[in-house]
C-alpha atoms as a PDB file:
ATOM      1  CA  UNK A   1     117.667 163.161 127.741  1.00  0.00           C
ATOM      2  CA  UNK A   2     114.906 165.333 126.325  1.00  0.00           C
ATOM      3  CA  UNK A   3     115.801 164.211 122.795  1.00  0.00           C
ATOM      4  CA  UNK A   4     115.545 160.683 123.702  1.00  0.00           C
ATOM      5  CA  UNK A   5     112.040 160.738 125.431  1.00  0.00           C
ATOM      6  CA  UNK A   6     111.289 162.377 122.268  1.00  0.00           C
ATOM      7  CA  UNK A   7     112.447 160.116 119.853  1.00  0.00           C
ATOM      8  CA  UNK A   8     110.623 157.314 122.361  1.00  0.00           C
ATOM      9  CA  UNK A   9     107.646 159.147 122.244  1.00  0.00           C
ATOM     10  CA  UNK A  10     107.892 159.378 118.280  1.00  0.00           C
ATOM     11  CA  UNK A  11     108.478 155.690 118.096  1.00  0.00           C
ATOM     12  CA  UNK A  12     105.091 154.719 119.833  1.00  0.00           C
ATOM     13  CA  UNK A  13     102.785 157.232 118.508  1.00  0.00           C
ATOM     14  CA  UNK A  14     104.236 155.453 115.002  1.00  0.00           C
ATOM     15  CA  UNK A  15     103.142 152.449 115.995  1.00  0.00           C
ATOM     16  CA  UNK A  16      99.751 153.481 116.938  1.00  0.00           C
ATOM     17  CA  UNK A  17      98.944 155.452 113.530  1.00  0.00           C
ATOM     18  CA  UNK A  18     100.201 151.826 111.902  1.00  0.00           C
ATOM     19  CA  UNK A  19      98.047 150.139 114.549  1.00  0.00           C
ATOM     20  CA  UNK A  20      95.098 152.297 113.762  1.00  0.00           C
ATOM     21  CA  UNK A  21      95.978 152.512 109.602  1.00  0.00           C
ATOM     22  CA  UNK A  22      95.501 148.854 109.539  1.00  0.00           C
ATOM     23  CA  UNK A  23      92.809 148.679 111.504  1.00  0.00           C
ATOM     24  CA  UNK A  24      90.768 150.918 109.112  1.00  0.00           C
ATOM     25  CA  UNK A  25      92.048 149.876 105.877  1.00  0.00           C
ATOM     26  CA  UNK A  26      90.370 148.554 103.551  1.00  0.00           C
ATOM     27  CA  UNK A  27      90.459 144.329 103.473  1.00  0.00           C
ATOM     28  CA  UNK A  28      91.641 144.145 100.028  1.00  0.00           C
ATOM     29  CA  UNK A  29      94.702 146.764 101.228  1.00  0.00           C
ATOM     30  CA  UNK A  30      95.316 144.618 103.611  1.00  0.00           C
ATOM     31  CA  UNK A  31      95.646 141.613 101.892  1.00  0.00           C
ATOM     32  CA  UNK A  32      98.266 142.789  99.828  1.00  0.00           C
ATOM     33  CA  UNK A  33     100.576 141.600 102.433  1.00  0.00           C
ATOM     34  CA  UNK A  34     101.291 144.891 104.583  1.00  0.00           C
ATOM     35  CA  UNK A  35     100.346 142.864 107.917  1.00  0.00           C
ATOM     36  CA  UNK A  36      99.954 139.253 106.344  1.00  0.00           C
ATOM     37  CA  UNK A  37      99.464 136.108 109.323  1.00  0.00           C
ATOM     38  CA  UNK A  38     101.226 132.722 108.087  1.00  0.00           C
ATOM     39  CA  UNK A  39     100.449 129.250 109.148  1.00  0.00           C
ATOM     40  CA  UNK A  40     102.280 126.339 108.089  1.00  0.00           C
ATOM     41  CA  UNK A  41     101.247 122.518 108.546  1.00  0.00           C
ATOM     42  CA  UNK A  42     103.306 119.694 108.365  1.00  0.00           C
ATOM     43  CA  UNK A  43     102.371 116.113 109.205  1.00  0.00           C
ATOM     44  CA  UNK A  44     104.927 112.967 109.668  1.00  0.00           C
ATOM     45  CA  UNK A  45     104.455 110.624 106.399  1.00  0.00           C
ATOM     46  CA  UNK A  46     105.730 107.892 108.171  1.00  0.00           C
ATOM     47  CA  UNK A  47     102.641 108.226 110.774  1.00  0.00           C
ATOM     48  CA  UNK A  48     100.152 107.307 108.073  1.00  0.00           C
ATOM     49  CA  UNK A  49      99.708 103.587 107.620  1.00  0.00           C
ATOM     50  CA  UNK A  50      99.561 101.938 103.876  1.00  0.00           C
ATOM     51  CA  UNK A  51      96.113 100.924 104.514  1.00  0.00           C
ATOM     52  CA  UNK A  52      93.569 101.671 107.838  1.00  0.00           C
ATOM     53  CA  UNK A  53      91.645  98.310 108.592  1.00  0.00           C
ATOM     54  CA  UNK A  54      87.786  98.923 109.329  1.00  0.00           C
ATOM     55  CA  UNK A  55      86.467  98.961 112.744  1.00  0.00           C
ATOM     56  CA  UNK A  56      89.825  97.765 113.991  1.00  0.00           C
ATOM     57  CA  UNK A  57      92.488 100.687 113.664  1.00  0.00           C
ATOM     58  CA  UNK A  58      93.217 103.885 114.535  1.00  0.00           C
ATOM     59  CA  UNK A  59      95.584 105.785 113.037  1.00  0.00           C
ATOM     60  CA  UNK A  60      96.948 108.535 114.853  1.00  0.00           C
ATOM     61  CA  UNK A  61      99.234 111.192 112.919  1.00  0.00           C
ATOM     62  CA  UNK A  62     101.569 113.983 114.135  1.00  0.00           C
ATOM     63  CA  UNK A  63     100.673 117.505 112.833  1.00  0.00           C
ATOM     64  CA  UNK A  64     102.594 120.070 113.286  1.00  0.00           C
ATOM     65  CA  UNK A  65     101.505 123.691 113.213  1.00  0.00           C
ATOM     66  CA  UNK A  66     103.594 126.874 112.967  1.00  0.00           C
ATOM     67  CA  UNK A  67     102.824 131.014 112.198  1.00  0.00           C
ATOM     68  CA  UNK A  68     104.884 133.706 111.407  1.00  0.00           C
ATOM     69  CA  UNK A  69     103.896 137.188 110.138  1.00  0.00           C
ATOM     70  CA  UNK A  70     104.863 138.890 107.014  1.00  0.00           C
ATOM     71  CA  UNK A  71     104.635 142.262 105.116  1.00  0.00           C
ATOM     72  CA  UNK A  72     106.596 145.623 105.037  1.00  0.00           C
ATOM     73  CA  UNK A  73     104.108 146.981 108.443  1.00  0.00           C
ATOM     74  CA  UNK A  74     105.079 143.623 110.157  1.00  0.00           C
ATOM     75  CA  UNK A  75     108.540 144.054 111.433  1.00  0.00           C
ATOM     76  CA  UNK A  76     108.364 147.704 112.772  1.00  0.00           C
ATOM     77  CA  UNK A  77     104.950 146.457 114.449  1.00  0.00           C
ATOM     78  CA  UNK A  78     105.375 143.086 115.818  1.00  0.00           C
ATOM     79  CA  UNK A  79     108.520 143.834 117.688  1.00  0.00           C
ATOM     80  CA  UNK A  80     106.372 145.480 120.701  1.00  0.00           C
ATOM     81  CA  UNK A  81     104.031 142.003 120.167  1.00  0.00           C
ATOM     82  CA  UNK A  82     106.276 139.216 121.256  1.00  0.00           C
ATOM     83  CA  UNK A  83     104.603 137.913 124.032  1.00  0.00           C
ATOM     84  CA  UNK A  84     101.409 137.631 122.770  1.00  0.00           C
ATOM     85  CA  UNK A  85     100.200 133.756 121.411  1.00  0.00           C
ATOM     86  CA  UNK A  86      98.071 133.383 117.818  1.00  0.00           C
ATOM     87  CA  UNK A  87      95.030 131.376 118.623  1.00  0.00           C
ATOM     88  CA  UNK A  88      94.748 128.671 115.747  1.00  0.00           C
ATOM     89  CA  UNK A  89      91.710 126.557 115.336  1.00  0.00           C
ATOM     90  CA  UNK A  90      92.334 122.759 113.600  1.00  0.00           C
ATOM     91  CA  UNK A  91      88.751 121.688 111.936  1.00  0.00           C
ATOM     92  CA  UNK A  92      88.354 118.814 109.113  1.00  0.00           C
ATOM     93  CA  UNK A  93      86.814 119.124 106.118  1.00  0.00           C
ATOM     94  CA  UNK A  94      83.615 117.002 105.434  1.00  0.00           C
ATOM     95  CA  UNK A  95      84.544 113.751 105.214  1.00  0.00           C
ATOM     96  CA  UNK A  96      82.366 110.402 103.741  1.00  0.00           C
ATOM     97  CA  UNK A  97      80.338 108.860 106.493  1.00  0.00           C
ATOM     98  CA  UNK A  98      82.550 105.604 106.933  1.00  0.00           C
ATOM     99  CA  UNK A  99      85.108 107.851 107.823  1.00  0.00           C
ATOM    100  CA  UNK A 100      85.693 109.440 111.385  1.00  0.00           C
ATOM    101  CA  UNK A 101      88.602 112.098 112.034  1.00  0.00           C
ATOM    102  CA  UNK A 102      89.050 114.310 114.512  1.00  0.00           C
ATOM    103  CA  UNK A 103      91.885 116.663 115.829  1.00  0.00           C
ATOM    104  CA  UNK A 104      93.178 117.272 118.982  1.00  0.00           C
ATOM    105  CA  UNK A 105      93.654 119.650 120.604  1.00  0.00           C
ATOM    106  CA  UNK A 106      91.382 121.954 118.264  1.00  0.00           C
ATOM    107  CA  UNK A 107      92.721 124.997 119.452  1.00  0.00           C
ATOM    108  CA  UNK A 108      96.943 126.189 119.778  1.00  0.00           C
ATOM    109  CA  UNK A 109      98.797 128.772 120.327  1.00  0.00           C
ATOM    110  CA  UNK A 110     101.851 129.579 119.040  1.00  0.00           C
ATOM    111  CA  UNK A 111     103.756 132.523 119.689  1.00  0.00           C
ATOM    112  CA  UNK A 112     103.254 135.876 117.569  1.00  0.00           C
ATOM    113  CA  UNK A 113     106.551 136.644 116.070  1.00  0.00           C
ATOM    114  CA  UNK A 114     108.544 137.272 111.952  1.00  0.00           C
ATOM    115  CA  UNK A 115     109.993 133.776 112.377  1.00  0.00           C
ATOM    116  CA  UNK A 116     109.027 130.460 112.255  1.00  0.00           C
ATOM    117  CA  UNK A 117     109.309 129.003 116.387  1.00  0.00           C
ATOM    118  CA  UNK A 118     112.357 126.405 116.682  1.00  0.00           C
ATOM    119  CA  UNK A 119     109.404 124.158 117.930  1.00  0.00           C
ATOM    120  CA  UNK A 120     105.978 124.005 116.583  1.00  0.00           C
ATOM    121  CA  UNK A 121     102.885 122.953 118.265  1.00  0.00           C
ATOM    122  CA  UNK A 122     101.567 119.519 118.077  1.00  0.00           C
ATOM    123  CA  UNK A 123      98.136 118.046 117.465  1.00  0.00           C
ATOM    124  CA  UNK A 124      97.145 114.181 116.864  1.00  0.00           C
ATOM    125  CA  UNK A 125      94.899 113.835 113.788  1.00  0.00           C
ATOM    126  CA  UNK A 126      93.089 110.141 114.436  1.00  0.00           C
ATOM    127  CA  UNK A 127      91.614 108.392 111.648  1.00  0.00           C
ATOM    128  CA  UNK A 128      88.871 105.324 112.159  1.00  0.00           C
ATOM    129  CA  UNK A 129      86.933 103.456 109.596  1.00  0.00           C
ATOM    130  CA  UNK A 130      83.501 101.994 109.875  1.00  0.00           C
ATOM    131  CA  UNK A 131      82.981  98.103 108.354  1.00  0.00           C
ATOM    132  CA  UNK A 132      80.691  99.317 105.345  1.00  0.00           C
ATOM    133  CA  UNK A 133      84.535 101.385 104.168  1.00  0.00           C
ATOM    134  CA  UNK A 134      84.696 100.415 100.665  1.00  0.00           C
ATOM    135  CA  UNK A 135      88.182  97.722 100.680  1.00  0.00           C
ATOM    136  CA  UNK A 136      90.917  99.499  99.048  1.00  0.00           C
ATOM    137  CA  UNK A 137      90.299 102.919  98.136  1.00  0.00           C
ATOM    138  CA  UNK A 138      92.401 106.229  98.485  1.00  0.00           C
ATOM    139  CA  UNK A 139      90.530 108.831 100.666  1.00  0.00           C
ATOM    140  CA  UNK A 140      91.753 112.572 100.842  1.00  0.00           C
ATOM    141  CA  UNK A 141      91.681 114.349 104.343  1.00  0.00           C
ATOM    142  CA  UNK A 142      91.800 117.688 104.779  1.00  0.00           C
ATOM    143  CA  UNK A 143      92.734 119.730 107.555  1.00  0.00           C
ATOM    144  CA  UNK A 144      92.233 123.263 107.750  1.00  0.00           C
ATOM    145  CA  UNK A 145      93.734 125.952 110.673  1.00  0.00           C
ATOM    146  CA  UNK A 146      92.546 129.158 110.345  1.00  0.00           C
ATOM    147  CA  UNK A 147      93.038 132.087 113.205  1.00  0.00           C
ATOM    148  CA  UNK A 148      91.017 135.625 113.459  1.00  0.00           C
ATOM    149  CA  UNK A 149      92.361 139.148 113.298  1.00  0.00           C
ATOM    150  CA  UNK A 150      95.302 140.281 115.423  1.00  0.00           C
ATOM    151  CA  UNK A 151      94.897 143.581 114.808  1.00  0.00           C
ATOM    152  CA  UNK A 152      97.226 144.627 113.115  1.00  0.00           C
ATOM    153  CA  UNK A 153      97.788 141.230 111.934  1.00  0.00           C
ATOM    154  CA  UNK A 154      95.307 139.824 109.221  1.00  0.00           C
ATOM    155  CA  UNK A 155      93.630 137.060 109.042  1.00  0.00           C
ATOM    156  CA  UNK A 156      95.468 133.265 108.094  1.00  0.00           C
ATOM    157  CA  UNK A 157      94.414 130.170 106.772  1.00  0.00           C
ATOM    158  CA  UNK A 158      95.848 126.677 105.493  1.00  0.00           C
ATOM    159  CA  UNK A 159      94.648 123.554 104.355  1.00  0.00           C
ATOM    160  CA  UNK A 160      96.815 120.014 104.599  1.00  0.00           C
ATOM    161  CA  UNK A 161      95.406 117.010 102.428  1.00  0.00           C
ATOM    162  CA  UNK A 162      96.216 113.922 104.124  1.00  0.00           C
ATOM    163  CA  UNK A 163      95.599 110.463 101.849  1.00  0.00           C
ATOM    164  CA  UNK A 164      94.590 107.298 103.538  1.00  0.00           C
ATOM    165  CA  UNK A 165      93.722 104.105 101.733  1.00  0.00           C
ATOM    166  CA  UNK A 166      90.903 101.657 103.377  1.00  0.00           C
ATOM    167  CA  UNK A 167      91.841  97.998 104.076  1.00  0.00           C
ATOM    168  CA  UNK A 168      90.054  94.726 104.495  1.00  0.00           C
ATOM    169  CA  UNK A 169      87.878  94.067 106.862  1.00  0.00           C
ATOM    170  CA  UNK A 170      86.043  90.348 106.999  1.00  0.00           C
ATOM    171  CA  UNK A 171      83.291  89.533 109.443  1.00  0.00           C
ATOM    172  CA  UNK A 172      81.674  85.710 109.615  1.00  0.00           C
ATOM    173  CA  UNK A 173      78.920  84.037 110.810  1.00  0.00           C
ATOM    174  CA  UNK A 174      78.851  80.505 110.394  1.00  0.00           C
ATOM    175  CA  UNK A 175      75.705  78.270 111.374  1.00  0.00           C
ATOM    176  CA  UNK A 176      75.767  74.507 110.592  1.00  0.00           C
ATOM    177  CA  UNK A 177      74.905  71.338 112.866  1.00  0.00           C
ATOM    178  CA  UNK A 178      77.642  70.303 115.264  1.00  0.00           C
ATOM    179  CA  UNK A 179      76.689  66.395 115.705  1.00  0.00           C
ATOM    180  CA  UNK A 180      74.974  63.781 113.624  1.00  0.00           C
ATOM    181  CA  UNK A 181      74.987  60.217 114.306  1.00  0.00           C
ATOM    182  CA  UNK A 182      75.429  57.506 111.221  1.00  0.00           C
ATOM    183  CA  UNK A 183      75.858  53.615 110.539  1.00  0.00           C
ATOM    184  CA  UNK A 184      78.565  51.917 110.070  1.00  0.00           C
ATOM    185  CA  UNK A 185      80.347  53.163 106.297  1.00  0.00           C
ATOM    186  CA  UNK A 186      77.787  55.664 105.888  1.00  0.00           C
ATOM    187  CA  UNK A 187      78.042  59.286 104.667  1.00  0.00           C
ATOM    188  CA  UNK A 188      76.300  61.873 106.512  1.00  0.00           C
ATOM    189  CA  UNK A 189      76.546  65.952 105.256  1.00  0.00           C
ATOM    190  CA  UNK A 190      76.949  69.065 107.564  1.00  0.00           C
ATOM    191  CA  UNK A 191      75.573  71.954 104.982  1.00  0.00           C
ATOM    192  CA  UNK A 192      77.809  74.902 106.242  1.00  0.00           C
ATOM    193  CA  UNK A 193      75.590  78.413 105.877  1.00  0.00           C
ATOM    194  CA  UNK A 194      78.116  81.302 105.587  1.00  0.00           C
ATOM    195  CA  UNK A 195      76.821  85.674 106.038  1.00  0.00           C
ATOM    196  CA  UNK A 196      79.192  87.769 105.518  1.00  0.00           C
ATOM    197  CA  UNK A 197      80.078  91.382 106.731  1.00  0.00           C
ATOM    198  CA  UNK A 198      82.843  92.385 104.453  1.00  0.00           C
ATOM    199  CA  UNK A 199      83.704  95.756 102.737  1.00  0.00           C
ATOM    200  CA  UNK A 200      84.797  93.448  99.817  1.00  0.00           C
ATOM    201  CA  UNK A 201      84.235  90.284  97.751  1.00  0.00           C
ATOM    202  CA  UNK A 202      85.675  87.778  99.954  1.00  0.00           C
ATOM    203  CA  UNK A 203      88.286  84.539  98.848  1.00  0.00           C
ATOM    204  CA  UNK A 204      86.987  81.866 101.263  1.00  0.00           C
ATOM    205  CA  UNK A 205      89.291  79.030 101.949  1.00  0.00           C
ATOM    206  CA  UNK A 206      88.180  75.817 103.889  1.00  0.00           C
ATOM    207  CA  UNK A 207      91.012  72.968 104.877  1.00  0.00           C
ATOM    208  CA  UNK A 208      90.317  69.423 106.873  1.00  0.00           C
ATOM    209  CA  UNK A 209      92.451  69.900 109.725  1.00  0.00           C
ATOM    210  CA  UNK A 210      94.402  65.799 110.558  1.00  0.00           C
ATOM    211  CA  UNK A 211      90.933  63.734 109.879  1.00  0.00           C
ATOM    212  CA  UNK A 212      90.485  60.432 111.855  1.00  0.00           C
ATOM    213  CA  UNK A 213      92.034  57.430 110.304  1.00  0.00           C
ATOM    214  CA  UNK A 214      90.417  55.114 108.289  1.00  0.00           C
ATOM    215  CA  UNK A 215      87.230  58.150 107.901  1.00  0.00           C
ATOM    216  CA  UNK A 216      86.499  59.750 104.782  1.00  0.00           C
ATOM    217  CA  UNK A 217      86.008  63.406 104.434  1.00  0.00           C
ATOM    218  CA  UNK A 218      85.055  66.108 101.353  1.00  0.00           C
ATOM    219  CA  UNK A 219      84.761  69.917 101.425  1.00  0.00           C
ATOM    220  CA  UNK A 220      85.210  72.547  98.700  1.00  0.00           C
ATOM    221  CA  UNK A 221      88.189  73.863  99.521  1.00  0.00           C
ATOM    222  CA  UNK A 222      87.246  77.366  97.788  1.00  0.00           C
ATOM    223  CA  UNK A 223      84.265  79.879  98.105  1.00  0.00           C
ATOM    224  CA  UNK A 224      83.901  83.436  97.394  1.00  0.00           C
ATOM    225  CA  UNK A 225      81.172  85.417  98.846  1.00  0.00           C
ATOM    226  CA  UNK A 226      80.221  88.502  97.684  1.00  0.00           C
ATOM    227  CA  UNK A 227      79.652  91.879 100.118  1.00  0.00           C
ATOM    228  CA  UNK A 228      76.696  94.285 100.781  1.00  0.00           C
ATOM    229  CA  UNK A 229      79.200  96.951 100.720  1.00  0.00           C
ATOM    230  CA  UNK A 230      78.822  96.962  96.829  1.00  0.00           C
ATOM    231  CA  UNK A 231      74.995  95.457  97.289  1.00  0.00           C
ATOM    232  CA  UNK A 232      75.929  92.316  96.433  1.00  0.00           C
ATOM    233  CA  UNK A 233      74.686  89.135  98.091  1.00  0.00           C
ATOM    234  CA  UNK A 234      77.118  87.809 101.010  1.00  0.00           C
ATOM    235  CA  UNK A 235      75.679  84.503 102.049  1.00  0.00           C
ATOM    236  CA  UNK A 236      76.433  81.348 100.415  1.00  0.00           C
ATOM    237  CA  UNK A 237      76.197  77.049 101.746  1.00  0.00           C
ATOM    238  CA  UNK A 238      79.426  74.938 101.726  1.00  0.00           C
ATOM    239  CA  UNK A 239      78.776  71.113 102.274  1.00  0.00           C
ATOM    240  CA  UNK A 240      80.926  69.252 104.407  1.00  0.00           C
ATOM    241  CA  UNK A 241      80.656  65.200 103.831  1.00  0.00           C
ATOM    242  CA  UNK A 242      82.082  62.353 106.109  1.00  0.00           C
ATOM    243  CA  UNK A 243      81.952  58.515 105.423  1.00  0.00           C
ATOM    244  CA  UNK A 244      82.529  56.956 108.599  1.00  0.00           C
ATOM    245  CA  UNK A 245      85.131  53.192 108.323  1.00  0.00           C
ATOM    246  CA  UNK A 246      83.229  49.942 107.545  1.00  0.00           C
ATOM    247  CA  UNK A 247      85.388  47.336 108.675  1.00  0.00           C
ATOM    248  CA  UNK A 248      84.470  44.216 109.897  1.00  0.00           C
ATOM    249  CA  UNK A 249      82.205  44.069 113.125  1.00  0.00           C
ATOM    250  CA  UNK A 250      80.478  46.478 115.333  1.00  0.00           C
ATOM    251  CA  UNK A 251      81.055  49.778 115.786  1.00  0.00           C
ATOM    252  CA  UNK A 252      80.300  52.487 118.409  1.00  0.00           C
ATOM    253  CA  UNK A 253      83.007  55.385 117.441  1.00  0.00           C
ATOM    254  CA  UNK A 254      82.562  59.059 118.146  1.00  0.00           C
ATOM    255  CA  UNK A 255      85.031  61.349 116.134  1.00  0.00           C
ATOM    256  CA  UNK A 256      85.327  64.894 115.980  1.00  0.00           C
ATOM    257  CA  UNK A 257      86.434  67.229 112.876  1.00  0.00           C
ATOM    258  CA  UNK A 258      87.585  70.475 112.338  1.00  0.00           C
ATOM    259  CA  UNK A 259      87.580  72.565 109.502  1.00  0.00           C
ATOM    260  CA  UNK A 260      89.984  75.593 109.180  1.00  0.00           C
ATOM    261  CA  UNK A 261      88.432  78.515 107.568  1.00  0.00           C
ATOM    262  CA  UNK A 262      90.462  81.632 105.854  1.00  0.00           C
ATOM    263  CA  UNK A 263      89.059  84.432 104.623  1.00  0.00           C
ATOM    264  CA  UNK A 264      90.908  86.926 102.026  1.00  0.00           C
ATOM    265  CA  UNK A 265      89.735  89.848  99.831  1.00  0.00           C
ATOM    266  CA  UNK A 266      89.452  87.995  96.647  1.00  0.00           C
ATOM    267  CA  UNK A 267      91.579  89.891  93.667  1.00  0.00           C
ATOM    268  CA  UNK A 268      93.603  90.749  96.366  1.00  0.00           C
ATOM    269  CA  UNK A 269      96.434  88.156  97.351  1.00  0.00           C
ATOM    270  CA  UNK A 270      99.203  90.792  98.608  1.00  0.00           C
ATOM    271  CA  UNK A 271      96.738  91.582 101.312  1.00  0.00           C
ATOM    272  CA  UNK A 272      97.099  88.021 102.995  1.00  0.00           C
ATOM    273  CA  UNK A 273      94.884  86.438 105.038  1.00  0.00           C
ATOM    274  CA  UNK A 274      92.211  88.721 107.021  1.00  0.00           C
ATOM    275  CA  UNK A 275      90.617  85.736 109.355  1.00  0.00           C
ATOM    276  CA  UNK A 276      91.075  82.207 110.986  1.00  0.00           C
ATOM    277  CA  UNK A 277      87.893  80.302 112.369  1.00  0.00           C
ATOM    278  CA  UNK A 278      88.479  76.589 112.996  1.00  0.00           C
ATOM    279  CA  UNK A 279      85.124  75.106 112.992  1.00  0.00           C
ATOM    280  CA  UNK A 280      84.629  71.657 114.991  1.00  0.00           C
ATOM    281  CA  UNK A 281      81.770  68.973 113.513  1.00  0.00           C
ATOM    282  CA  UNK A 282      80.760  65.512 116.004  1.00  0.00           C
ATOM    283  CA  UNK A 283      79.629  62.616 114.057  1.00  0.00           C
ATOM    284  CA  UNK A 284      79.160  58.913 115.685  1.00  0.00           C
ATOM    285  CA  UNK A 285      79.172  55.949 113.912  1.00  0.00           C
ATOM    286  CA  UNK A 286      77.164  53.024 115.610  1.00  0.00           C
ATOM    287  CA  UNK A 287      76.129  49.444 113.903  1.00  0.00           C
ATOM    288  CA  UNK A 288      77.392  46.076 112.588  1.00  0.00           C
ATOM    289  CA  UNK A 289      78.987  45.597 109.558  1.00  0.00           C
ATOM    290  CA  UNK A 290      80.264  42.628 107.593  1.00  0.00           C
ATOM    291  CA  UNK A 291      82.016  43.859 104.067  1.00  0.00           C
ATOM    292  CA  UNK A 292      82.211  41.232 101.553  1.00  0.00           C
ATOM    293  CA  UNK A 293      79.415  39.205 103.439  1.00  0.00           C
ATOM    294  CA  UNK A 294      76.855  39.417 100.625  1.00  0.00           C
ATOM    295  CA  UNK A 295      79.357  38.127  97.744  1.00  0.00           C
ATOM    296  CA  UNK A 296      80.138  35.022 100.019  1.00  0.00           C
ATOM    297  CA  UNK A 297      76.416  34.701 100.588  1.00  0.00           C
ATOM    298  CA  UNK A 298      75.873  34.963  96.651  1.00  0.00           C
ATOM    299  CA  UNK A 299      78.781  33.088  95.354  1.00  0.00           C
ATOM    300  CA  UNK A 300      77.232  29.804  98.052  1.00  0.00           C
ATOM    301  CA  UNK A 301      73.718  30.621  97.051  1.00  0.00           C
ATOM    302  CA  UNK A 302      74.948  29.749  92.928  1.00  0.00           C
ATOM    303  CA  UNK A 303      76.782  26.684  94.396  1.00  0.00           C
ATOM    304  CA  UNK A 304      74.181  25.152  95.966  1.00  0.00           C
ATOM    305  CA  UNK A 305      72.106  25.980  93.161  1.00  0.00           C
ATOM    306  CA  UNK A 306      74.288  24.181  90.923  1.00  0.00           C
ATOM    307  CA  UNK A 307      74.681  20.854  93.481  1.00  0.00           C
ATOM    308  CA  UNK A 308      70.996  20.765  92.818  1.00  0.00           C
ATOM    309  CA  UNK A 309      70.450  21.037  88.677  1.00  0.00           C
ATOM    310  CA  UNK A 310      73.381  18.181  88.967  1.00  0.00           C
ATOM    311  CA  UNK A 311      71.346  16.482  91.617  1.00  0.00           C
ATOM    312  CA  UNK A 312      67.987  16.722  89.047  1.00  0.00           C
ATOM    313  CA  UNK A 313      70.274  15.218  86.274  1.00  0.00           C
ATOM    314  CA  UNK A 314      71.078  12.166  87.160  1.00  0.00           C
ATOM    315  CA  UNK A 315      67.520  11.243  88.833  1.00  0.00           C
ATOM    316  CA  UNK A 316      66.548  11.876  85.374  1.00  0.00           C
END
């Protein structure tokens, strides 16, 4: 019995000289792995999207977080550690100012031990873009966990890089008049005024959605626009024309257009279409008219002008 208290007693006072040894060693000693702190980061691949769109999404990606320690010291020490947790702070690394991450939570703890835990901790990393995101290109994230001194543990750090790529993001304004009122077989032209809020040069695509029978209509069907993201100039003017009918008679109609707009990053046709507006245009067509009436009125006028030279002839 003696023997064993002994040998018990032997057994702690070793681990307080190691205790002590490492907590006076130099830093450089102890960085040659004696008492070394691990932590390993994974994240799910699948979690990040091929492309975030601006202002819109928010990707949100599982990291996981594990520790373990290492080094000759470890194993005789950590044994009488087990139930004690290693605080782990999650931070990002500076990022551009379109681009917002954050972690959460930013602190966790995962158990002290020489293995790896069957189940790590968790954290969300969420990712957001701001509209001025330049369309299309690869961004590196990184995320760094770091924990203190565990006495006699050392301290750990790690770094992750996470890559995100930036999508399209299209923003409209349109301003144009919604009503005009023309005669009969006239044209009358709604100048469309277009600003843009894009991260990219924009593909603009305009379509005449079932116009009214027996009315004319004419639009340029394609625009691009550029974007302030690069410092380019993002308005532009599309003119939309409409002949109203000019049958025979009065007329008093009141038709109404609309004009499907598209937007898509121009260069960039696998990214599809970003944007629908259907725009709606009110044009009234009000007065008489007689096509064909002034040829019959000419083509009489030369007859009777003819009755009369005849006429002259014979009186002379």
């Amino acid at each position: 019995m003696k023997k064993f208290r002994a040998m018990k007693a032997s057994v702690v006072m070793g681990i307080l000289l190691i205790g002590l040894f490492a907590a006076f060693m130099p830093t450089s000693t102890a960085a040659s792995g004696l008492f070394q702190g691990n932590i390993e980061l994974t994240y799910d691949v699948d979690d990040v999207p091929s492309t975030i769109r601006p202002e819109s999404d928010i990707a949100r990606i599982d990291l996981y977080i594990n520790h373990f320690a290492s080094g000759l010291g470890s194993k005789f020490v950590i044994p009488f550690f087990s139930a004690n947790t290693v605080p782990i702070e999650l931070s990002v690394s500076d990022t551009p100012e379109w681009l917002t991450v954050s972690v959460a939570p930013g602190v966790v703890y995962p158990k002290l031990g020489m293995e790896k835990a069957e189940f790590p901790e968790h954290a969300i990393v969420s990712i957001s873009l701001t509209p001025n995101a330049p369309a299309f290109q690869t961004q590196s994230i990184e995320i760094v966990a770091t924990h203190n001194a565990i006495p006699p543990i050392q301290p750990a750090l790690n770094k992750i890089p996470i890559e995100i790529k930036s999508g399209y993001y299209s923003n409209y304004q349109y301003e144009y008049p919604t009503f005009e009122e023309i005669g009969a077989g006239e044209t009358v032209t709604f100048p469309i005024n277009i600003k843009g809020y894009s991260n990219a040069r924009s593909r603009i695509i305009f379509e005449v959605v079932d116009p009214a029978e027996g009315w004319s209509t004419s639009i340029n069907t394609e625009f691009f626009l550029g974007t302030t993201a690069l410092g380019e100039d993002a308005t532009g003017t599309v003119n939309f024309m409409i002949q109203s009918p000019l049958d025979f008679g009065y007329h008093n109609e009141v038709q109404q257009f609309n004009v499907r707009v598209k937007t898509m990053a121009a260069g960039h046709p696998d990214a599809g279409i970003d944007n629908t507006t259907m725009l709606q245009f009110t044009v009234r067509s009000r007065g008489f008219s007689t096509p064909g009436f002034e040829v019959t009125f000419t083509v009489v006028a030369l007859m009777a002008v003819i009755v009369i030279y005849r006429k002259k002839r014979k009186i002379v």
